[in-house]
Protein backbone atom coordinates (compact mmCIF):
# COMPACT_ATOMS: atom_id res chain seq x y z
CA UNK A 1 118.65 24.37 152.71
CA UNK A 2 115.93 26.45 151.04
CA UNK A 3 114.49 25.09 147.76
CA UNK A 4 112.81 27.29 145.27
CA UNK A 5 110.04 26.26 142.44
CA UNK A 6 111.00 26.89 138.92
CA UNK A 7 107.97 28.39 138.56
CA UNK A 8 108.23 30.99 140.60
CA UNK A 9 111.76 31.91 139.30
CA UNK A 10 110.52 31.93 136.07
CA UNK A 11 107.61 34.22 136.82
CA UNK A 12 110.11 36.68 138.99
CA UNK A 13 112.91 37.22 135.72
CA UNK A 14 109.43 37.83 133.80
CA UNK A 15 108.52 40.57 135.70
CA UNK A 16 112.12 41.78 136.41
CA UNK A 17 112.54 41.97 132.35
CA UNK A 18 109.37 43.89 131.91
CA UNK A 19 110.49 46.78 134.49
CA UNK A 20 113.60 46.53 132.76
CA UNK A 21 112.08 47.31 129.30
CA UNK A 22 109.58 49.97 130.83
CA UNK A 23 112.30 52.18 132.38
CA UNK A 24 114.61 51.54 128.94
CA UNK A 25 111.72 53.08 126.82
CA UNK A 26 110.60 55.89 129.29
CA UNK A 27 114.26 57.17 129.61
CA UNK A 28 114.23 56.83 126.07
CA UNK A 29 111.00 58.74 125.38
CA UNK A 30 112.58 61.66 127.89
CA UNK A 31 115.59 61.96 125.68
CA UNK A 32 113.78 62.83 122.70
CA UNK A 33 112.72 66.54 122.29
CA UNK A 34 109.45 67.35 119.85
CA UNK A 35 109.71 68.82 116.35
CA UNK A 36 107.70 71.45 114.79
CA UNK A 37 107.39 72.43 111.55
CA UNK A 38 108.82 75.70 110.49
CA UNK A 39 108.66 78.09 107.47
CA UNK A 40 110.93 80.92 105.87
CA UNK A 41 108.25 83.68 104.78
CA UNK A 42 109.13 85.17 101.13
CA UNK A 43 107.35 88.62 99.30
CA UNK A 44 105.85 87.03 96.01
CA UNK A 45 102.23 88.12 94.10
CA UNK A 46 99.57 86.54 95.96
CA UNK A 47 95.59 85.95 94.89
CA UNK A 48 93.35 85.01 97.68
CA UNK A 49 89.46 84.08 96.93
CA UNK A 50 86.75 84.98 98.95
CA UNK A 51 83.57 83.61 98.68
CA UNK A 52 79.83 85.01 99.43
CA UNK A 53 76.10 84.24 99.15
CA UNK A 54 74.38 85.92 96.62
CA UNK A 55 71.34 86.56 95.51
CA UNK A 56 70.43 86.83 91.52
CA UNK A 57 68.31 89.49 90.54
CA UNK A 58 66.88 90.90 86.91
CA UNK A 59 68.13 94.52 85.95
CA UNK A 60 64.72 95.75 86.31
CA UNK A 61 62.10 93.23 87.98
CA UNK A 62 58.40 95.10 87.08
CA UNK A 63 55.60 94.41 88.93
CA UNK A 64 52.68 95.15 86.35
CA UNK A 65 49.17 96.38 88.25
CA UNK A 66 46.22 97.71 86.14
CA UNK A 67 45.33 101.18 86.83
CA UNK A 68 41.59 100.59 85.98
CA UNK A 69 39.45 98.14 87.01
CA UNK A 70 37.80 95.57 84.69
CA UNK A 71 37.75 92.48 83.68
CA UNK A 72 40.57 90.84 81.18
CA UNK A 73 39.56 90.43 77.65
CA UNK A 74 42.37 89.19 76.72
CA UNK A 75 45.95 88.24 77.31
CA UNK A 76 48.16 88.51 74.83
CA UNK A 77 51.68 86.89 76.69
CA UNK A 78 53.15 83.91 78.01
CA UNK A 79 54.59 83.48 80.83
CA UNK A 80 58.95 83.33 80.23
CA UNK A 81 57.86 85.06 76.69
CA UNK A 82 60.38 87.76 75.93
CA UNK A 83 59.01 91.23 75.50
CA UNK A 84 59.82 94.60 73.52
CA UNK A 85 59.17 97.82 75.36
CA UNK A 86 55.32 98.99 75.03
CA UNK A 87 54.06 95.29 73.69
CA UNK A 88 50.67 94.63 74.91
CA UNK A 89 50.39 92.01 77.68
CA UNK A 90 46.87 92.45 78.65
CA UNK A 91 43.65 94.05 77.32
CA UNK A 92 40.97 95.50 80.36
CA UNK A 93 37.07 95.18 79.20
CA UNK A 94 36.96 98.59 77.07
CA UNK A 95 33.23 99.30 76.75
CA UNK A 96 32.68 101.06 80.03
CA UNK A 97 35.54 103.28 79.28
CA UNK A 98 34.60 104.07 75.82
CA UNK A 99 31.41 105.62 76.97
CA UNK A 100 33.14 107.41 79.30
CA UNK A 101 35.25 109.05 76.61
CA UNK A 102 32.18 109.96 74.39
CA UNK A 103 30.20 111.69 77.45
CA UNK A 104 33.42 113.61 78.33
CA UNK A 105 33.93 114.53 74.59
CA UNK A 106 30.30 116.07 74.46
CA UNK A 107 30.24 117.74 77.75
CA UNK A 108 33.71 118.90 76.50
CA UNK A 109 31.51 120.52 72.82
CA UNK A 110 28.29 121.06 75.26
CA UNK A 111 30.54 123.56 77.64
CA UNK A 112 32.28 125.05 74.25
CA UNK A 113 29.20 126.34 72.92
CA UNK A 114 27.95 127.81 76.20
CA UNK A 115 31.53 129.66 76.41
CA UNK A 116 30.65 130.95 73.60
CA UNK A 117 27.04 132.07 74.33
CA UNK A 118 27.96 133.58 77.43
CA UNK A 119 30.74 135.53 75.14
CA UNK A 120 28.54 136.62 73.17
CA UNK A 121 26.21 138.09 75.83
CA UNK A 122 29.12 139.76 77.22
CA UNK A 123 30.66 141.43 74.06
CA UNK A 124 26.46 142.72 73.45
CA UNK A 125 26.36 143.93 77.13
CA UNK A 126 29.54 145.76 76.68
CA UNK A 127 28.72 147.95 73.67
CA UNK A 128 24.91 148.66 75.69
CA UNK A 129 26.62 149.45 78.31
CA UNK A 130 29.02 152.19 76.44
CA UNK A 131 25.55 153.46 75.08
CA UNK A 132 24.68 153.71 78.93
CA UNK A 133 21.99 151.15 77.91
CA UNK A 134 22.82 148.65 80.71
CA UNK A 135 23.52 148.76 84.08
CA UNK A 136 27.49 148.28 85.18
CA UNK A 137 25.56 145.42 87.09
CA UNK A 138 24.33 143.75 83.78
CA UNK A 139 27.86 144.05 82.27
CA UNK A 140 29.47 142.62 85.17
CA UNK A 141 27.36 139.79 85.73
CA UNK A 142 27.77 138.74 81.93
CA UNK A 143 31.36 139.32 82.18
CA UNK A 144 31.28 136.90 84.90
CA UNK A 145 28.94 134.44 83.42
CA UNK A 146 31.44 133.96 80.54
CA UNK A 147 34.37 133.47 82.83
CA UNK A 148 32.40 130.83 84.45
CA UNK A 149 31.49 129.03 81.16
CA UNK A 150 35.22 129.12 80.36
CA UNK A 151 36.21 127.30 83.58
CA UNK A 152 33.70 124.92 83.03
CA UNK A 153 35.50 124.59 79.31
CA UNK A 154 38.51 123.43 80.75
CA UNK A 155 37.16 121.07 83.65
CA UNK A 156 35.40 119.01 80.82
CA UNK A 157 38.04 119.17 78.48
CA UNK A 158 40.48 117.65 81.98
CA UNK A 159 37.89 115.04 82.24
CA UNK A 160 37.91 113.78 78.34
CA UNK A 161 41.91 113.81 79.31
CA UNK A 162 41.53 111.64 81.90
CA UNK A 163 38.50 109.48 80.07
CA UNK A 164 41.25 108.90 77.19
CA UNK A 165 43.84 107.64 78.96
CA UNK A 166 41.64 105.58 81.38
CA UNK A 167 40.51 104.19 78.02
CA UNK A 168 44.50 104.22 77.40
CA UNK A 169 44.85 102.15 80.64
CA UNK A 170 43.03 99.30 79.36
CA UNK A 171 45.84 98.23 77.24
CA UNK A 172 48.55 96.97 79.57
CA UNK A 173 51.89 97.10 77.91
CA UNK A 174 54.97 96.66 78.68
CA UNK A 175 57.51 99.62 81.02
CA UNK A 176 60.72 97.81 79.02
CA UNK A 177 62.61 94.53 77.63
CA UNK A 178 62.21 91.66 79.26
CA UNK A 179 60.67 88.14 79.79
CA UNK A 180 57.05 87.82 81.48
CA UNK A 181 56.57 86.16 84.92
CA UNK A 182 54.18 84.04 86.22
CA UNK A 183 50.11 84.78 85.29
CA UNK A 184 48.30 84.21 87.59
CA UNK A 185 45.17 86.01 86.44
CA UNK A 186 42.99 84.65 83.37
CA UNK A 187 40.90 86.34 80.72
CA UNK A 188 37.60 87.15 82.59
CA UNK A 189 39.18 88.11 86.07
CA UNK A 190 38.53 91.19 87.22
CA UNK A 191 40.96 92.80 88.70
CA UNK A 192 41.65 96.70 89.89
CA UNK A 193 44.81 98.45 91.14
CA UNK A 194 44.53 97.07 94.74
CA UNK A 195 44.95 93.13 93.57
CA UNK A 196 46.81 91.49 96.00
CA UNK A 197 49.77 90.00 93.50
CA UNK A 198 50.82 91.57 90.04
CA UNK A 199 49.52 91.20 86.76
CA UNK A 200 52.83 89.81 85.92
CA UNK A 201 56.34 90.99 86.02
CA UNK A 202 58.50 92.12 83.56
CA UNK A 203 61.95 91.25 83.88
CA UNK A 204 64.74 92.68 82.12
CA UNK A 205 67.38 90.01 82.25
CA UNK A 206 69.76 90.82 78.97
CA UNK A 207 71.82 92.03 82.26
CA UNK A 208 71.51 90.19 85.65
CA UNK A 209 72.45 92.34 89.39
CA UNK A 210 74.17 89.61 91.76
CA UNK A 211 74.10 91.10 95.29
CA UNK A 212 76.27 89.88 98.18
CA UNK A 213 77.11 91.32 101.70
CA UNK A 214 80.58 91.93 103.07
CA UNK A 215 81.45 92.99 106.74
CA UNK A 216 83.07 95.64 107.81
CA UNK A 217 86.72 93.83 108.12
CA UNK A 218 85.99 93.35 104.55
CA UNK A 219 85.37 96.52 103.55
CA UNK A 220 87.81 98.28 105.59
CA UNK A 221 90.57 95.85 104.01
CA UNK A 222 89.28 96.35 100.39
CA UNK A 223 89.27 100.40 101.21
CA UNK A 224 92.66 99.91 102.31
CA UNK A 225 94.14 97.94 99.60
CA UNK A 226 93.15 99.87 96.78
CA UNK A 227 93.51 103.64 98.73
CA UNK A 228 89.91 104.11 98.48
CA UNK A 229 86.14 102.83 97.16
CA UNK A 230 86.27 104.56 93.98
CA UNK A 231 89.75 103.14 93.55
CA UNK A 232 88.63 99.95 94.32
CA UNK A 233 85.54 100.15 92.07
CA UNK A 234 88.08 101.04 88.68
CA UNK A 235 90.58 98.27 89.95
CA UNK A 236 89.10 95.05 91.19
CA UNK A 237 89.17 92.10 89.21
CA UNK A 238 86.55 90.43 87.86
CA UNK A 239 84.48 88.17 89.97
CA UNK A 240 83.16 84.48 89.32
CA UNK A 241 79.79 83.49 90.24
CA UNK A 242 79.00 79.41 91.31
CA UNK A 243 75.56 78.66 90.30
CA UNK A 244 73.13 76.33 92.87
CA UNK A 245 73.96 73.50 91.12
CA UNK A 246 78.08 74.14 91.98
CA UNK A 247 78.72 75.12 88.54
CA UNK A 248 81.05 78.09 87.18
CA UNK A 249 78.65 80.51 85.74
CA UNK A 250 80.83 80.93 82.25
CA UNK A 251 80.82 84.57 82.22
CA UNK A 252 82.75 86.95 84.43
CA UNK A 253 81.02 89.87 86.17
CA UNK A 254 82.05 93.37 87.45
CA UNK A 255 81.52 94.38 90.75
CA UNK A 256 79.52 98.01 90.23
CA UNK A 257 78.85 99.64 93.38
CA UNK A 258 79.22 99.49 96.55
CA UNK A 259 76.97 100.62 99.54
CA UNK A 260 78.10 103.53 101.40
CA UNK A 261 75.95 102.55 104.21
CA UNK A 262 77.32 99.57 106.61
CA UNK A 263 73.26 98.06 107.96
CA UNK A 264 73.08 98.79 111.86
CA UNK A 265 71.50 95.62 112.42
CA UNK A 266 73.65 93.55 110.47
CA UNK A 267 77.27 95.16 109.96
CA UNK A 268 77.34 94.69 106.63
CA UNK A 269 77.19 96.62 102.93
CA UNK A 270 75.46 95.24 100.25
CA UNK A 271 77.52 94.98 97.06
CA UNK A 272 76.60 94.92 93.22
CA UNK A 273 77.89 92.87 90.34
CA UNK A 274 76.67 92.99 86.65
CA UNK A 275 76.90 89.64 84.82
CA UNK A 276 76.06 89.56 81.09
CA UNK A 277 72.88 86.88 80.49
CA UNK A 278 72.83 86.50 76.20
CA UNK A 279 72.22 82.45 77.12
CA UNK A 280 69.16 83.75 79.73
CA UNK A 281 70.62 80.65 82.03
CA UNK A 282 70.51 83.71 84.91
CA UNK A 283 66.86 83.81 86.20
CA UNK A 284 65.51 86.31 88.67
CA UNK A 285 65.34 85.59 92.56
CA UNK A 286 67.90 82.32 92.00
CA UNK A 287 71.02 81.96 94.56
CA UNK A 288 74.56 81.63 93.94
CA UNK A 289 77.86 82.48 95.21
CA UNK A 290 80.12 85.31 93.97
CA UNK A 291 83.92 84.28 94.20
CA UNK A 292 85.74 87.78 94.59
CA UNK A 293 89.76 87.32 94.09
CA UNK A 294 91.69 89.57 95.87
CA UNK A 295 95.65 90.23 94.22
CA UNK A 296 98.41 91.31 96.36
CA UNK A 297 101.91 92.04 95.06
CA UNK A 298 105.02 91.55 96.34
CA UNK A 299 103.15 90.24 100.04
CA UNK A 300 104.27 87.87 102.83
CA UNK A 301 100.91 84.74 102.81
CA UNK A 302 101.49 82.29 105.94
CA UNK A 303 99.36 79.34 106.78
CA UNK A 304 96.12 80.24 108.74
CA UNK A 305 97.71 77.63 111.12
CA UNK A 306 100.57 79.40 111.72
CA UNK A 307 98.58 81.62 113.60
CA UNK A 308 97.00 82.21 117.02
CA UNK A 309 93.98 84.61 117.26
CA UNK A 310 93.97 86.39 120.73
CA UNK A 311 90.53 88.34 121.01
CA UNK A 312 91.41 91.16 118.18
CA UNK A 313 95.28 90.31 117.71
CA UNK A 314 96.63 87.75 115.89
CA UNK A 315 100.14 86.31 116.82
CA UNK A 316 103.43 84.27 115.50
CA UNK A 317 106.28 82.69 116.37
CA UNK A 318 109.09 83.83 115.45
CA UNK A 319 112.09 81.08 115.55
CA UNK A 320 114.80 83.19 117.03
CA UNK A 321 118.17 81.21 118.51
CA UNK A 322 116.03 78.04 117.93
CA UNK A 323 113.75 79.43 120.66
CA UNK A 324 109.66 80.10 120.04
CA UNK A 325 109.19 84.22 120.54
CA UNK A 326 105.68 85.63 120.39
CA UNK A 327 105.18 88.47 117.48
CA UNK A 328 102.19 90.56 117.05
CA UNK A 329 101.28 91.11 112.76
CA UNK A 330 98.26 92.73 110.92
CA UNK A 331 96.67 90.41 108.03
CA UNK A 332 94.24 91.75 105.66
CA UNK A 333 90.83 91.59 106.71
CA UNK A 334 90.23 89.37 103.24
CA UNK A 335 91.33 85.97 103.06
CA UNK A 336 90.45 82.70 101.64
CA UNK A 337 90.41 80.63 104.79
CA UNK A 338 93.52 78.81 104.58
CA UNK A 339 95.81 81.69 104.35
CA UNK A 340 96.55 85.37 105.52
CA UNK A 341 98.08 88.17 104.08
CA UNK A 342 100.38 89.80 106.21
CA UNK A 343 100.52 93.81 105.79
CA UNK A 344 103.39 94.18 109.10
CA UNK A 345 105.28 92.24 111.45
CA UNK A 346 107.25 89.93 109.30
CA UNK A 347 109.78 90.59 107.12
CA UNK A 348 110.85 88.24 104.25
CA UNK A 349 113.26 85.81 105.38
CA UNK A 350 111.63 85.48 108.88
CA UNK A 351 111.39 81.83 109.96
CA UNK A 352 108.05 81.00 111.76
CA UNK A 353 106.46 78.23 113.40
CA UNK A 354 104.33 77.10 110.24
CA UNK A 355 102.04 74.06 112.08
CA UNK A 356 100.48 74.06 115.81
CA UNK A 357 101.11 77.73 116.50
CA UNK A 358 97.90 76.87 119.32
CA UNK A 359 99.86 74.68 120.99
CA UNK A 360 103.04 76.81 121.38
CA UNK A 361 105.03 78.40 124.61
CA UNK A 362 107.19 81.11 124.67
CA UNK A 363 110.66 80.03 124.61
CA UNK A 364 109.83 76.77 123.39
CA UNK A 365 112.71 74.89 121.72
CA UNK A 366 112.12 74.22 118.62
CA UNK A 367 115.05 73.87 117.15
């Protein structure tokens, strides 16, 4: 008779019940097929943001250089002052140039009274010589003496030109509107034309150019959308701009131009936007980022995921008879990174694979 321990029956139905279990849940676990998530696409008005990095810039940013040399008297700005057009900013040391302008003035009299010596001589020599009392010779070289003191009238009356408005020069005022930039020179610098930094610069802010850079997708799909640039231009909405610090900049801007040019080394086009500055919270050479909305009407948008990017294609799937089938579509080359707009390949009504289109097959059930 063969006797068994109860332990070892006990451990044995253990076992036997966890194999039992195992198989129960794995033939369970075969039985149930996956679900996906799925989508009808409808046409409906669709506004998709795009963002870019921008760069703030005054309508006119004026470097301001002396054109004489000298050292400052005075300075008559601030720096962040606002400015009129032709306010003085700077006064040169004037006392050189001031000579200069009375020499030139008398060289300019000296040089009118010889012209009008040697005129004289010539008008006497040309009645002598109808009385055959001079030589031809004697005319002509008094004729030609008076032609030179002429000349010379004009060279030193260029030279008290130029004297004045060097003297002019010593009063640097202002090209146009603005507010004044940094100063880095002091009264008693002397400074010339070839100083390494500005003066100061003028910058005319009551307007402020954002500029941004699209690629060519971008430009292609904006070109295509509107039927062309200029249509584009007249049409586009107005555009938001998000200050460093994340804020909304509380004024809307208009995209003005457009490059024409796409940068060989880059691919892109450098864009323009005008944003009114009353408050003056826009400053010159600051960063930002210019939301551009982009409105589509009546358009099919489908999740980004929904999608699978093959090189330069983009694919769907289609649920057709419950089954997974591939389909090629064109999106717009603009899109807010969550979602596309599709411009062919689906039709409204179309159900699609709206999550995991990576990890789909072709012919996958999915219904």
């Amino acid at each position: 008779m063969i006797t068994v321990n109860k332990k070892w029956l006990r451990l044995i139905g253990i076992v036997g019940c966890t194999v039992w279990m195992a198989s129960c849940k794995q033939a369970t676990d075969a039985g149930v097929k996956p679900s996906y998530a799925t989508m009808k696409v409808e046409a409906a008005d669709k506004e998709l943001s795009t963002s870019y990095s921008a760069t703030i810039r005054g309508r006119q940013d004026i470097d301001i250089y002396p054109q004489v040399s000298g050292t400052i008297e005075k300075l008559c700005v601030t720096e962040g002052q606002t400015v009129r057009r032709g306010q003085l900013l700077f006064v040169i040391d004037q006392i050189p140039y001031r000579a200069a302008l009375k020499t030139a003035t008398a060289n300019v009299e000296a040089a009118r009274a010889a012209m009008a010596t040697a005129e004289l001589t010539y008008k006497s020599n040309k009645e002598l010589y109808a009385q055959k009392v001079v030589s031809e010779f004697s005319l002509k070289t008094a004729e030609n003496t008076f032609l030179t003191a002429k000349a010379q009238l004009t060279q030193a009356e260029a030279q008290e030109t130029n004297a004045h408005n060097n003297l002019s020069y010593t009063e640097v005022k202002s090209p146009s509107d603005g507010v004044v930039g940094a100063l880095p020179y002091r009264a008693g610098a002397l400074v010339s034309a070839n100083i390494p930094y500005p003066l100061t610069t003028v910058s005319d802010n009551s307007d402020m150019y954002v500029y941004f850079s699209m690629n060519e997708n971008q430009l292609l799909a904006l070109t295509r959308q509107y039927g062309s640039m200029d249509e584009a231009l007249k049409n586009m909405p107005e555009v938001e701009l998000v200050l460093n610090d994340n804020s909304v900049y509380n004024k809307k801007g208009i995209i003005e131009s457009i490059s024409g040019v796409i940068d060989r080394q880059t691919g892109t086009v450098m864009a323009r936007v005008v944003f009114p500055n009353e408050s003056r919270l826009l400053h010159s050479g600051a960063s930002g980022t210019v939301v551009v909305p982009s409105i589509y009407k009546d358009c099919i948008a489908i999740p980004q995921g929904a999608t699978v990017q093959m090189q330069d294609k983009v694919v769907v799937y289609k649920v057709v008879d419950g089954k997974a089938v591939s389909t090629l579509v064109t999106v717009s080359g603009i899109s807010d990174g969550r979602e596309y707009v599709v411009l062919s390949g689906l039709n409204p009504g179309d159900e699609i694979v709206s999550e995991g289109a990576g990890l789909m097959r072709e012919g996958t059930q999915v219904k």
